[in-house]
C-alpha atoms as a PDB file:
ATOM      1  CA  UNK A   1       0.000   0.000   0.000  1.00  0.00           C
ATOM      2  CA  UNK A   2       1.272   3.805  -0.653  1.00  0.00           C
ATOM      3  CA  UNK A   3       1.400   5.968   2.076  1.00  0.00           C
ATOM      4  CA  UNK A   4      -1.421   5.171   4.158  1.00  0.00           C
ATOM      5  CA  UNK A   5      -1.825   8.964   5.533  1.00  0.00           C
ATOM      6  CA  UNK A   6      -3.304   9.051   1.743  1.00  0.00           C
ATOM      7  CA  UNK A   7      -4.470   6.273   0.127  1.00  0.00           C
ATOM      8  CA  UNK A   8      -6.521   5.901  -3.263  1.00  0.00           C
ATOM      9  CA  UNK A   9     -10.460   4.918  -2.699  1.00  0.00           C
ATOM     10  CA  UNK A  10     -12.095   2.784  -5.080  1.00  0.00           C
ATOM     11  CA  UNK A  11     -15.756   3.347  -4.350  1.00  0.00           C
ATOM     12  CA  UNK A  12     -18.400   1.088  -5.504  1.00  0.00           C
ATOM     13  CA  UNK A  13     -22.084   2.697  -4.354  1.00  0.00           C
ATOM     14  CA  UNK A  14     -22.777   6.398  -4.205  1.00  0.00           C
ATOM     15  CA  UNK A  15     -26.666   5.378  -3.447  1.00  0.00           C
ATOM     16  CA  UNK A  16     -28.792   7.068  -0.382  1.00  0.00           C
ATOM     17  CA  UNK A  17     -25.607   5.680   2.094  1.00  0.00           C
ATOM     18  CA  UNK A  18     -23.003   6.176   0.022  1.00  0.00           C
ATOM     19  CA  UNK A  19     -22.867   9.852  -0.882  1.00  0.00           C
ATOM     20  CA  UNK A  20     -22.684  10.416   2.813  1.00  0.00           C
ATOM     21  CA  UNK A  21     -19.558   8.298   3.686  1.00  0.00           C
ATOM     22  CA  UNK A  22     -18.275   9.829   0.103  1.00  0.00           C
ATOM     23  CA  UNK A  23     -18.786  13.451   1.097  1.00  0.00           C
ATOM     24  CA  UNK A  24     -17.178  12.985   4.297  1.00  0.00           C
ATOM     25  CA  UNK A  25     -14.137  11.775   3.041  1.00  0.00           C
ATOM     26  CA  UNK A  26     -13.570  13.846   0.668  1.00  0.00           C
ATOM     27  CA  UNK A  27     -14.277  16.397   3.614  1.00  0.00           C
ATOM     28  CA  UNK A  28     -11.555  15.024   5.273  1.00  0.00           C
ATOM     29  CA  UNK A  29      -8.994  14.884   2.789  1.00  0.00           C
ATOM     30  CA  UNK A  30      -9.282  11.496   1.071  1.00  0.00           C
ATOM     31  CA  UNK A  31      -8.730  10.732  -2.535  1.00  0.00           C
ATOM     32  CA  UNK A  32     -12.121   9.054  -4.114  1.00  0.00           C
ATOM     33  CA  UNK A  33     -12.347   7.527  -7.123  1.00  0.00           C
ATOM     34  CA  UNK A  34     -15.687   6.499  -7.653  1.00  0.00           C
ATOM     35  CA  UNK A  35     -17.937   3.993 -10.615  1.00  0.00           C
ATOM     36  CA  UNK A  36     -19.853   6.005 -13.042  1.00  0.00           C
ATOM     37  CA  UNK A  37     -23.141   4.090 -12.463  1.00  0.00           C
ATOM     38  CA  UNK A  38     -26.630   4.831 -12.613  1.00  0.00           C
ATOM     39  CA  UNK A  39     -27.828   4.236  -9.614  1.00  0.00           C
ATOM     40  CA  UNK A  40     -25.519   6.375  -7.700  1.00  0.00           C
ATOM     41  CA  UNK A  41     -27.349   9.716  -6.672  1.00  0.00           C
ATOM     42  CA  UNK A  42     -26.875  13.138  -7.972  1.00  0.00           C
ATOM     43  CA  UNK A  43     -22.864  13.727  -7.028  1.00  0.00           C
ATOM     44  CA  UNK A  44     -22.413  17.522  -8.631  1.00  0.00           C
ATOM     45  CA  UNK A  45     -22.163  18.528  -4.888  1.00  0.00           C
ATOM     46  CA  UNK A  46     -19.191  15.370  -4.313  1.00  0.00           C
ATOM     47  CA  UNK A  47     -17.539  16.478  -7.851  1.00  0.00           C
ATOM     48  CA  UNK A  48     -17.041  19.906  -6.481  1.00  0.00           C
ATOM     49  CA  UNK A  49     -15.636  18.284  -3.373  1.00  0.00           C
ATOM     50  CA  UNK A  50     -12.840  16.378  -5.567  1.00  0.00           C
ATOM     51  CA  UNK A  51     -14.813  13.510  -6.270  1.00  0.00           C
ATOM     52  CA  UNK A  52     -13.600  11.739  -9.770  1.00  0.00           C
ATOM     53  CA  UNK A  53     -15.238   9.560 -11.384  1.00  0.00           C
ATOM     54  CA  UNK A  54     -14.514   6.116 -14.032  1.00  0.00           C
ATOM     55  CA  UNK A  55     -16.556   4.107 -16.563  1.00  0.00           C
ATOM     56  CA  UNK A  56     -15.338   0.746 -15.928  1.00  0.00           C
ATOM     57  CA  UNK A  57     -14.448  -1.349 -12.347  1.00  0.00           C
ATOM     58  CA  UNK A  58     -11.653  -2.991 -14.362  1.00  0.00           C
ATOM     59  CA  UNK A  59     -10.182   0.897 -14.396  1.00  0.00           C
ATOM     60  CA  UNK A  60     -11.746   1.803 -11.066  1.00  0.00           C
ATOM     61  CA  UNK A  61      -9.405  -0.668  -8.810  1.00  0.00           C
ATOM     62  CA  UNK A  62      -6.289  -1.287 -10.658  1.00  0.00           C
ATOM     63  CA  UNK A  63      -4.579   1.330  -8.382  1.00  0.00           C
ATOM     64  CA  UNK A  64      -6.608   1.624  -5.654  1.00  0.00           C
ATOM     65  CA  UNK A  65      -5.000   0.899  -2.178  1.00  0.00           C
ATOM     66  CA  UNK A  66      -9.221   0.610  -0.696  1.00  0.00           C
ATOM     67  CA  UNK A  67     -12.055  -0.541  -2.471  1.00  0.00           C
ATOM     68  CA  UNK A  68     -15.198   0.496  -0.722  1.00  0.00           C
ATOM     69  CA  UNK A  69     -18.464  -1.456  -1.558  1.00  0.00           C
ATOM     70  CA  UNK A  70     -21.897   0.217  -0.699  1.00  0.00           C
ATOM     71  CA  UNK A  71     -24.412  -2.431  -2.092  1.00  0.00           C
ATOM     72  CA  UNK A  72     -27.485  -3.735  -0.881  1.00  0.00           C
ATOM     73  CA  UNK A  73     -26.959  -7.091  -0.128  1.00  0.00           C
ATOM     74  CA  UNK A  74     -24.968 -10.581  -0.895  1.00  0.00           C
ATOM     75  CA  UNK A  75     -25.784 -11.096  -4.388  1.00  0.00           C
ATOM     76  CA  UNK A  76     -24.752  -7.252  -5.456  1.00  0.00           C
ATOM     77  CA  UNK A  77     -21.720  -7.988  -3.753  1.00  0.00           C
ATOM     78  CA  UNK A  78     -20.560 -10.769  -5.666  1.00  0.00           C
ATOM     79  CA  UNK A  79     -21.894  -9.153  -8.774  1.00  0.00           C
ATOM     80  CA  UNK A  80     -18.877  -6.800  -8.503  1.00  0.00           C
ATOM     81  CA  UNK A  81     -16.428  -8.794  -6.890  1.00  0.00           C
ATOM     82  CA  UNK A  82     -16.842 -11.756  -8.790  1.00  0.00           C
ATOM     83  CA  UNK A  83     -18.370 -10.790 -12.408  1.00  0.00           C
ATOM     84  CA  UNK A  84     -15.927 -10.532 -15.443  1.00  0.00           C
ATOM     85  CA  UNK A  85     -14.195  -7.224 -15.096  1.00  0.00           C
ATOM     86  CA  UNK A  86     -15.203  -7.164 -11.706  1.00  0.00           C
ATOM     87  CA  UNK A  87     -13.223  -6.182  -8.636  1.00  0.00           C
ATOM     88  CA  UNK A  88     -11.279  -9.196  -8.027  1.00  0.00           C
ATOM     89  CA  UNK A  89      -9.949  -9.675 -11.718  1.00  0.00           C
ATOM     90  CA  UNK A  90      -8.110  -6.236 -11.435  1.00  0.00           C
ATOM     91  CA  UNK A  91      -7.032  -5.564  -7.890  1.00  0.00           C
ATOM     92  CA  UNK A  92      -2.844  -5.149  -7.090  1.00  0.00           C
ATOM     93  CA  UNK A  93      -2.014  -7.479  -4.199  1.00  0.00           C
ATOM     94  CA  UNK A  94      -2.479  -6.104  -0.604  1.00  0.00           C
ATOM     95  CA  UNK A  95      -5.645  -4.088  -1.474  1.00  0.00           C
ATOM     96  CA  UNK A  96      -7.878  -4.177   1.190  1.00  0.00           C
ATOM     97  CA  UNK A  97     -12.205  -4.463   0.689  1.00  0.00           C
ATOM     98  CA  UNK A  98     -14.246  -2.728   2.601  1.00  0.00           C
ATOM     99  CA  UNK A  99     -17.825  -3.946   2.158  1.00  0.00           C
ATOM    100  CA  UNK A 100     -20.048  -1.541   3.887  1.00  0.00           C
ATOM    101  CA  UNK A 101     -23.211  -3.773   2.611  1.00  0.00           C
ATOM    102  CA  UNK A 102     -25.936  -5.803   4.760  1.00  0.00           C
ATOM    103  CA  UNK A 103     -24.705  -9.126   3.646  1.00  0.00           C
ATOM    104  CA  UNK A 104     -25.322 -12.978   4.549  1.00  0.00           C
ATOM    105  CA  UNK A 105     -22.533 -13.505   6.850  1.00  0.00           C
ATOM    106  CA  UNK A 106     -21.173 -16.881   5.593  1.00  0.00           C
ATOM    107  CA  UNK A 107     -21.403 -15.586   2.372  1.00  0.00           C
ATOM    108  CA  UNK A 108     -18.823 -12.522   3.282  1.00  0.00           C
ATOM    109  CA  UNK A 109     -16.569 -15.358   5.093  1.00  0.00           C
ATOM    110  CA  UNK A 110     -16.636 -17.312   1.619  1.00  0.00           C
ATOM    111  CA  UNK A 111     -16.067 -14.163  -0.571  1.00  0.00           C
ATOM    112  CA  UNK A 112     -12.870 -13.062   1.877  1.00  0.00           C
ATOM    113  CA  UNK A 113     -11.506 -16.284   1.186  1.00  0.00           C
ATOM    114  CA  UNK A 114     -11.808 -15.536  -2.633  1.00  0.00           C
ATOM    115  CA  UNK A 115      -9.775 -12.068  -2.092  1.00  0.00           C
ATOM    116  CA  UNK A 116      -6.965 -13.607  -0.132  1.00  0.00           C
ATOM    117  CA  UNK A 117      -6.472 -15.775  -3.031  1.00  0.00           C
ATOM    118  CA  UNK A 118      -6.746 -12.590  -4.843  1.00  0.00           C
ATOM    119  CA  UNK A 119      -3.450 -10.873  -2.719  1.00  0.00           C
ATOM    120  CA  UNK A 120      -6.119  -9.013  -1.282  1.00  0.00           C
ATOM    121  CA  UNK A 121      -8.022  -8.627   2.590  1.00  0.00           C
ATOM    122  CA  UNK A 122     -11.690  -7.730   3.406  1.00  0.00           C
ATOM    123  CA  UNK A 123     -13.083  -5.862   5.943  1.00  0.00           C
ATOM    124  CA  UNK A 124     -16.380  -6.153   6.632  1.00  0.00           C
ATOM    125  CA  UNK A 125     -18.305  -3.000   7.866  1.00  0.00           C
ATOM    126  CA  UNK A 126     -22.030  -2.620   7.547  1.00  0.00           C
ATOM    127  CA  UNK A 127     -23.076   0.520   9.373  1.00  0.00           C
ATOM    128  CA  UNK A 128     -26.475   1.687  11.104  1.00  0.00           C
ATOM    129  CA  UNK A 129     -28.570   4.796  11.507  1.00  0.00           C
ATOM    130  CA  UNK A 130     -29.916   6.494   8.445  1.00  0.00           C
ATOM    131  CA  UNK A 131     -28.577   8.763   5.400  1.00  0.00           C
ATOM    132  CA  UNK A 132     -29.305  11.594   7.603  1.00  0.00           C
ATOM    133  CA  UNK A 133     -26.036  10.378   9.838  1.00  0.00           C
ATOM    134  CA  UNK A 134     -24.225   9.324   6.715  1.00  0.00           C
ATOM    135  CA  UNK A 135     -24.271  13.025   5.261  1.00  0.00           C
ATOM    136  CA  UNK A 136     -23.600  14.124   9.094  1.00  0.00           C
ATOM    137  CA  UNK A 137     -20.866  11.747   9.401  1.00  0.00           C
ATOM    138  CA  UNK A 138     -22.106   9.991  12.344  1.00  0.00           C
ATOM    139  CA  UNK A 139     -22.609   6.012  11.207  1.00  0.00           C
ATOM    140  CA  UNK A 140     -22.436   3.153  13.864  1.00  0.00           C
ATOM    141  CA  UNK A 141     -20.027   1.153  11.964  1.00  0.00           C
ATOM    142  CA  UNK A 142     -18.846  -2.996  12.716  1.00  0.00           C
ATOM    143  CA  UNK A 143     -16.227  -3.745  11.558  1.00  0.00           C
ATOM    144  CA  UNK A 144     -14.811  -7.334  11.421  1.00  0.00           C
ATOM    145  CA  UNK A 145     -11.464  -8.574   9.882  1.00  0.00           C
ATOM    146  CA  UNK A 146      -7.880  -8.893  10.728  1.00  0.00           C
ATOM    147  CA  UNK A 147      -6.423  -6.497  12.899  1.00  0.00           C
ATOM    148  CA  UNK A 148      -3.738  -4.933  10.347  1.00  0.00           C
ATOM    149  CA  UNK A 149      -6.826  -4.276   7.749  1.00  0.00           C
ATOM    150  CA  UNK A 150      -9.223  -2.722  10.400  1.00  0.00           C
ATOM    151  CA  UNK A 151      -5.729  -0.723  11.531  1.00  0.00           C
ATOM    152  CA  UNK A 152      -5.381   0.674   7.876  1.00  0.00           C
ATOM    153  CA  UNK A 153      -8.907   1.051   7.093  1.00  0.00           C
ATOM    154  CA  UNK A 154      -9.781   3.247  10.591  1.00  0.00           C
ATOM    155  CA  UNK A 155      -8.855   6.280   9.488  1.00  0.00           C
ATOM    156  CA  UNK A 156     -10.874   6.513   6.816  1.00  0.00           C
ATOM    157  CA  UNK A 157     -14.353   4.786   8.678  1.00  0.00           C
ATOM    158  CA  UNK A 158     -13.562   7.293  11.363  1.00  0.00           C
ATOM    159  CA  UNK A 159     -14.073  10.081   8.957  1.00  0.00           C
ATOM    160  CA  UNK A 160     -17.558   9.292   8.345  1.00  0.00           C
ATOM    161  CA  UNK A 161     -18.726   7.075  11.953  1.00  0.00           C
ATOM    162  CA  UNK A 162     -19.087   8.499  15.061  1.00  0.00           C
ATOM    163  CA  UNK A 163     -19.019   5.025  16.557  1.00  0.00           C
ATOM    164  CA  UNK A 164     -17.109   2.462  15.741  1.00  0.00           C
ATOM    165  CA  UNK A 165     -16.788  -1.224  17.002  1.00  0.00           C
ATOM    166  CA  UNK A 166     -14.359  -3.776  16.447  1.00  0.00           C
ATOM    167  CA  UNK A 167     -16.624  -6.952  15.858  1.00  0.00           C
ATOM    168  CA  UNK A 168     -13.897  -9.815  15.348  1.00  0.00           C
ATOM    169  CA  UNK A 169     -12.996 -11.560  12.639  1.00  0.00           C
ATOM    170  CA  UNK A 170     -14.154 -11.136   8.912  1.00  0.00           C
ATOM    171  CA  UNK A 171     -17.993 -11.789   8.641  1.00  0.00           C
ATOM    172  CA  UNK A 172     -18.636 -10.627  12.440  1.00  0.00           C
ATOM    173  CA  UNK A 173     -19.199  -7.498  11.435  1.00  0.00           C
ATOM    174  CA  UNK A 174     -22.485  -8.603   9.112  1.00  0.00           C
ATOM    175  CA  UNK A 175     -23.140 -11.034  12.034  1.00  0.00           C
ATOM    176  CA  UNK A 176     -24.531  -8.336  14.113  1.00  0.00           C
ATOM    177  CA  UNK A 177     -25.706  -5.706  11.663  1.00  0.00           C
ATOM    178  CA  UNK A 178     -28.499  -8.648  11.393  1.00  0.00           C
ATOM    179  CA  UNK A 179     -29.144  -8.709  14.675  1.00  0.00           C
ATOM    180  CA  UNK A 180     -29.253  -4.900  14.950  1.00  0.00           C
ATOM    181  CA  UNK A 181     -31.664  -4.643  11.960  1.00  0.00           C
ATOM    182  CA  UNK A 182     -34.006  -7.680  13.319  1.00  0.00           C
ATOM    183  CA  UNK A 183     -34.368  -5.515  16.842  1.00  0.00           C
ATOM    184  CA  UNK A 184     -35.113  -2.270  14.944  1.00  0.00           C
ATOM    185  CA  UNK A 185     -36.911  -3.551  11.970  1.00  0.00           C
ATOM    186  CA  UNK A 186     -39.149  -5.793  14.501  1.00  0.00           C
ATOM    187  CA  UNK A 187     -39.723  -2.804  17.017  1.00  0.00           C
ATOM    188  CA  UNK A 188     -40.912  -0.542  13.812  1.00  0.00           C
ATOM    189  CA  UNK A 189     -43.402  -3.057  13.220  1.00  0.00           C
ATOM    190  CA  UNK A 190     -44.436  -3.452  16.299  1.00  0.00           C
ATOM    191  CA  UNK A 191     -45.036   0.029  16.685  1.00  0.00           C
ATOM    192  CA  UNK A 192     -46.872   0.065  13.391  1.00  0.00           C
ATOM    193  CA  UNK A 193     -49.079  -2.260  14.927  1.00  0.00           C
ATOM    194  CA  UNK A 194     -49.638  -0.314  18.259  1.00  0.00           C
ATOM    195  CA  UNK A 195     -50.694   2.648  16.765  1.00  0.00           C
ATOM    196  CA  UNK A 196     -53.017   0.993  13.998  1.00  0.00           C
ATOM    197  CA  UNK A 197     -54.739  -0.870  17.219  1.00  0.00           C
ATOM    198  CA  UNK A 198     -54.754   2.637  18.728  1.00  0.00           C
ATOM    199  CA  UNK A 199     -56.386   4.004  16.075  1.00  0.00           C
ATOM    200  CA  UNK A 200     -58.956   1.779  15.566  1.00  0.00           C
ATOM    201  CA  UNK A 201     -59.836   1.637  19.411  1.00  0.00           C
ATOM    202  CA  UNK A 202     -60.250   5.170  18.736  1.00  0.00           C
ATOM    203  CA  UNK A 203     -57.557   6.483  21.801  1.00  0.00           C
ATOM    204  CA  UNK A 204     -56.622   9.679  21.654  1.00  0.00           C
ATOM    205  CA  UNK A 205     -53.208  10.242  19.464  1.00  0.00           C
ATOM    206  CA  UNK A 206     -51.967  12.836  21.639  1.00  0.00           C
ATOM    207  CA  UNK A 207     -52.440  10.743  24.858  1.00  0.00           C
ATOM    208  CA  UNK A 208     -50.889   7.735  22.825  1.00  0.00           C
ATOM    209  CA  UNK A 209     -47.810   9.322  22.442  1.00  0.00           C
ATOM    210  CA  UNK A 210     -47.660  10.838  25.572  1.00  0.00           C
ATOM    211  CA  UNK A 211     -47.963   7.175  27.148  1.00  0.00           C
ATOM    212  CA  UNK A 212     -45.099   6.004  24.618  1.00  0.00           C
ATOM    213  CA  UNK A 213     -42.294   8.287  25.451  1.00  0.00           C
ATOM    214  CA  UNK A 214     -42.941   8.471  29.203  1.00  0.00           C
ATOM    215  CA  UNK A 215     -42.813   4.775  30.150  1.00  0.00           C
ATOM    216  CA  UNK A 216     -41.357   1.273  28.198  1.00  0.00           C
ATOM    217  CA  UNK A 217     -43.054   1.800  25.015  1.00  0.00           C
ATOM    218  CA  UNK A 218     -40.149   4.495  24.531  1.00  0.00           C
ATOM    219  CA  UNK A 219     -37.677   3.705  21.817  1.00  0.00           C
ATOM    220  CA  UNK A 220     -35.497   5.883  19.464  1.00  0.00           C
ATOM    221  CA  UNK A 221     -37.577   3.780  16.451  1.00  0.00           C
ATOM    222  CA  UNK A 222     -40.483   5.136  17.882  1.00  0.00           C
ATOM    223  CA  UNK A 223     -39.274   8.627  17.980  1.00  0.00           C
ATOM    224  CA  UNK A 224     -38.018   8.385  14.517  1.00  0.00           C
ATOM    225  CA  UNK A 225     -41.686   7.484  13.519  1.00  0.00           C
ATOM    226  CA  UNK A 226     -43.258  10.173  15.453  1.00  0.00           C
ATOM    227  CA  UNK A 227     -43.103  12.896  12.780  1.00  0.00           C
ATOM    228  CA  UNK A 228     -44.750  10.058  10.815  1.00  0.00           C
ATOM    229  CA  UNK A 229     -47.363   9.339  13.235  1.00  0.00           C
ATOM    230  CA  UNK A 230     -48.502  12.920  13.661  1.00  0.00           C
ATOM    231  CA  UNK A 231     -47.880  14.912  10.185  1.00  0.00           C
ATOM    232  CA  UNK A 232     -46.912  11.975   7.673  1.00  0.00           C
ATOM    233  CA  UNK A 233     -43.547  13.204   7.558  1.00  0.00           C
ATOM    234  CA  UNK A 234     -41.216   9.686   6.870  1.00  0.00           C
ATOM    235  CA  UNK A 235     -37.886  11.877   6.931  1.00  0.00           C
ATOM    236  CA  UNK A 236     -36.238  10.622   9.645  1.00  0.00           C
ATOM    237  CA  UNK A 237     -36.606   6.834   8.570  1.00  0.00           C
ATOM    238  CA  UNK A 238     -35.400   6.723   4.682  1.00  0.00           C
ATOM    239  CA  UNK A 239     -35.123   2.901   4.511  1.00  0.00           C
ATOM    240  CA  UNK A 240     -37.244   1.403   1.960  1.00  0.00           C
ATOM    241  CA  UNK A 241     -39.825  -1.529   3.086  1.00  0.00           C
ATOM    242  CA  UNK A 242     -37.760  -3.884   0.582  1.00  0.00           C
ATOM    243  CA  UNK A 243     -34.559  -3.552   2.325  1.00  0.00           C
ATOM    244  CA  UNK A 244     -35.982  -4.485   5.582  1.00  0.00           C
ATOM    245  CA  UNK A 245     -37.624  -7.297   4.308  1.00  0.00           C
ATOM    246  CA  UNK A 246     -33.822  -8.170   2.619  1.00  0.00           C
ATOM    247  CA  UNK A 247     -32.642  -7.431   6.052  1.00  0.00           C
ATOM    248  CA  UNK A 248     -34.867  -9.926   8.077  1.00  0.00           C
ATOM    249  CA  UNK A 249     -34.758 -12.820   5.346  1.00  0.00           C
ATOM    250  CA  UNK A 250     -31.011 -12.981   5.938  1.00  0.00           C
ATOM    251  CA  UNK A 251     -31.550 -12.454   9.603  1.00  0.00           C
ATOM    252  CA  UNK A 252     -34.110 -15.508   9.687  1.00  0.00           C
ATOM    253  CA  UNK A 253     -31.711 -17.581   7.705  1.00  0.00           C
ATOM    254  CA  UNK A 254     -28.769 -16.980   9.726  1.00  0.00           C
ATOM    255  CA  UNK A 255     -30.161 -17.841  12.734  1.00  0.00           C
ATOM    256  CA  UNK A 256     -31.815 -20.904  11.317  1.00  0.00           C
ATOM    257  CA  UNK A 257     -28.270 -21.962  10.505  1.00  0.00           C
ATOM    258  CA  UNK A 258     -27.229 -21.322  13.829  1.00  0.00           C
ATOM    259  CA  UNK A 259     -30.157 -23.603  15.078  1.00  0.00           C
ATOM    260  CA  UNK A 260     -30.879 -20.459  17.328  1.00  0.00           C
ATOM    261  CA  UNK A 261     -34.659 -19.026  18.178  1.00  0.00           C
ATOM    262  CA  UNK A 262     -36.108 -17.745  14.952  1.00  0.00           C
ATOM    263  CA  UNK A 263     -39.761 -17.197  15.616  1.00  0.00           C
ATOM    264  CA  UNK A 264     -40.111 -13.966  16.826  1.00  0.00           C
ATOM    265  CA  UNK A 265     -37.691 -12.818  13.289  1.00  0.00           C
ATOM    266  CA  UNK A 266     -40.016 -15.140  11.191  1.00  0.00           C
ATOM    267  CA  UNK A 267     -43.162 -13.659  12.074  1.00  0.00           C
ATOM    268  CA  UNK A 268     -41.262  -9.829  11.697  1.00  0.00           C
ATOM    269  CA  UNK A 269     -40.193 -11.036   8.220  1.00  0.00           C
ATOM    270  CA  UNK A 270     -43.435 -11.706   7.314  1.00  0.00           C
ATOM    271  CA  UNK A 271     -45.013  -8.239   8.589  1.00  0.00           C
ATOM    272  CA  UNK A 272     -42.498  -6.809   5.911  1.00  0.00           C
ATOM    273  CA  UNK A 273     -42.805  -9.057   3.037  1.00  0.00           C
ATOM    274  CA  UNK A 274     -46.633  -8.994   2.919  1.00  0.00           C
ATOM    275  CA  UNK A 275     -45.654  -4.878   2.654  1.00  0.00           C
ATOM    276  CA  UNK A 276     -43.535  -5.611  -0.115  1.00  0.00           C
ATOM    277  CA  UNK A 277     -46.284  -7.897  -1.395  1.00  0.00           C
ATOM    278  CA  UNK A 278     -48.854  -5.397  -1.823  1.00  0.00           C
ATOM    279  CA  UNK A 279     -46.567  -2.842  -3.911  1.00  0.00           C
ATOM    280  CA  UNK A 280     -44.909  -1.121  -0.727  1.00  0.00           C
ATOM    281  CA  UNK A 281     -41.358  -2.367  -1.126  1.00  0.00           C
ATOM    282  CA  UNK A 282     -39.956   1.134  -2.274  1.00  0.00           C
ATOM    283  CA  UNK A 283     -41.610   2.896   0.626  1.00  0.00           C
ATOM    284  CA  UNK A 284     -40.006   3.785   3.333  1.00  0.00           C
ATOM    285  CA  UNK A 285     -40.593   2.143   7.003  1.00  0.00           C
ATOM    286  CA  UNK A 286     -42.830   4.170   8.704  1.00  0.00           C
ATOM    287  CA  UNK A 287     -45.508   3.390   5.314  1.00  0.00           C
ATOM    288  CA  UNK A 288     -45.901  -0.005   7.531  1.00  0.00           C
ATOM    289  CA  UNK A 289     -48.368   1.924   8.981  1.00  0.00           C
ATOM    290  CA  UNK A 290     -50.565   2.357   5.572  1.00  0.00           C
ATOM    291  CA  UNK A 291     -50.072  -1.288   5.001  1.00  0.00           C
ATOM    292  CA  UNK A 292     -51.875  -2.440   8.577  1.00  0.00           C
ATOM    293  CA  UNK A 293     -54.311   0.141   8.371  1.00  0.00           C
ATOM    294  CA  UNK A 294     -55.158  -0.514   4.911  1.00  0.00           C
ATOM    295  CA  UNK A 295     -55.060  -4.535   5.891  1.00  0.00           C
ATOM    296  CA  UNK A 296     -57.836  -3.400   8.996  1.00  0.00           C
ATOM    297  CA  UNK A 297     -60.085  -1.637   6.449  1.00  0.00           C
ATOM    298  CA  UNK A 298     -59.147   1.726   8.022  1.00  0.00           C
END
């Protein structure tokens, strides 16, 4: 690797996560590189920053030192790693991965294997909290790999996380970015269903609240739907209905694996893929809500 003080980054994903952790290190000084590609989001403002851009992945990671991956999920992931012309066909040896992706744990532990046969590492690193914290530069970030890759690669999370937590090995990382999302995927829904019941029992909204924040129904997922609750305003939970029901489906199956309780993430998973069913998938959380009322005939 070059200097590590200034490394090139190979970024792969400038969607609703990735223009965050992209504008903050450029903030901070980094060197980005990132794949033309149209499903990244507008990036005038990240150009202006210093962002360049490339046509090809081939191009992309022949030089880079870091290749950051912001995909949605497993089968994304191996799309560019694996593909023709993908990442691993064109990387110099010692170039660390950083997937940043919700991803199928044994799946990441199989891929890493792949890069070290490559000459490269992988880091694993899925983050939580929402866009909101990735343009604000305050991700939760796990990170799992060898300690020499999470060493060279913690300069450059810290520029965009405000916490950061050293998981284990490669794949831990994704290990508990599951079990994060089944907790506050599963409390959304449950809320969804609290305040359809509410509504239909015909309590007062205001009291309904009140009774929320003050005693154990209190949660920040139930803050973050708030605004939603009251004035229909889904801002401060931008993560679409499909992803969480991407989200739990690897959850369920991971703990399946693990012969470990399951039920409680089956019966979530369900909630979201009947949403995702019925046309919701590109709507965001809180439109759970919509789903169970419109489900109840209200």
């Amino acid at each position: 690797m070059t200097n590590t003080a200034t490394p090139a980054i190979a970024f792969i994903g400038v969607g609703l996560m990735g223009h965050g952790i992209v504008g903050n290190l450029l903030k901070k000084g980094f060197a980005v590189t990132a794949l033309d590609h149209p499903g990244n989001r507008p990036i005038d403002d990240l150009m202006a920053l210093g962002l360049k851009t490339v046509p090809t992945i081939a191009s992309l990671v022949a030089n880079a030192d870091m290749v950051f991956v912001c995909v949605s999920g497993s089968p994304e992931v191996e799309d560019v790693m694996l593909s023709p012309g993908g990442v691993l066909g064109g990387i110099k040896a010692g170039t660390i991965i950083v997937d940043c992706s919700t991803a199928e744990p044994q799946r990441t532990i199989a891929l890493a294997k792949k890069v070290a046969a490559a000459g490269g590492t992988m880091v694993d690193a899925p983050m939580t909290r929402t866009a909101k914290e990735a343009e604000e530069g305050r991700l939760n970030v796990m990170v799992g790999g060898d300690d020499a890759s999470i060493d060279a690669v913690m300069p450059m999370i810290e520029a965009y996380a405000e916490n950061i937590y050293r998981c284990g090995e490669v794949g831990t990382g994704h290990k508990l970015k599951l079990i994060h999302n089944f907790l506050s995927l599963g409390n959304a829904a449950l809320i969804a269903e609290a305040v359809t019941c509410a509504e239909i029992g015909g309590v007062d909204r205001e009291t309904f609240n009140e009774v929320m924040v003050t005693g154990g129904g209190d949660s920040v997922v139930f803050r973050r739907l708030l605004p939603y609750i009251n004035d229909g305003d889904d801002g401060n939970f931008q993560f679409a209905l499909a992803n969480g029901e991407k989200d739990l489906r690897y959850y369920v199956d991971y703990a399946s694996g693990l012969n470990a309780p399951h039920q409680s993430g089956s019966a979530v998973h369900g909630v979201y893929k009947d949403a995702v069913d019925a046309g919701l998938g590109d709507e965001s959380v809180p439109h759970l809500i919509d789903r169970m009322k419109a489900t109840s005939g209200k």
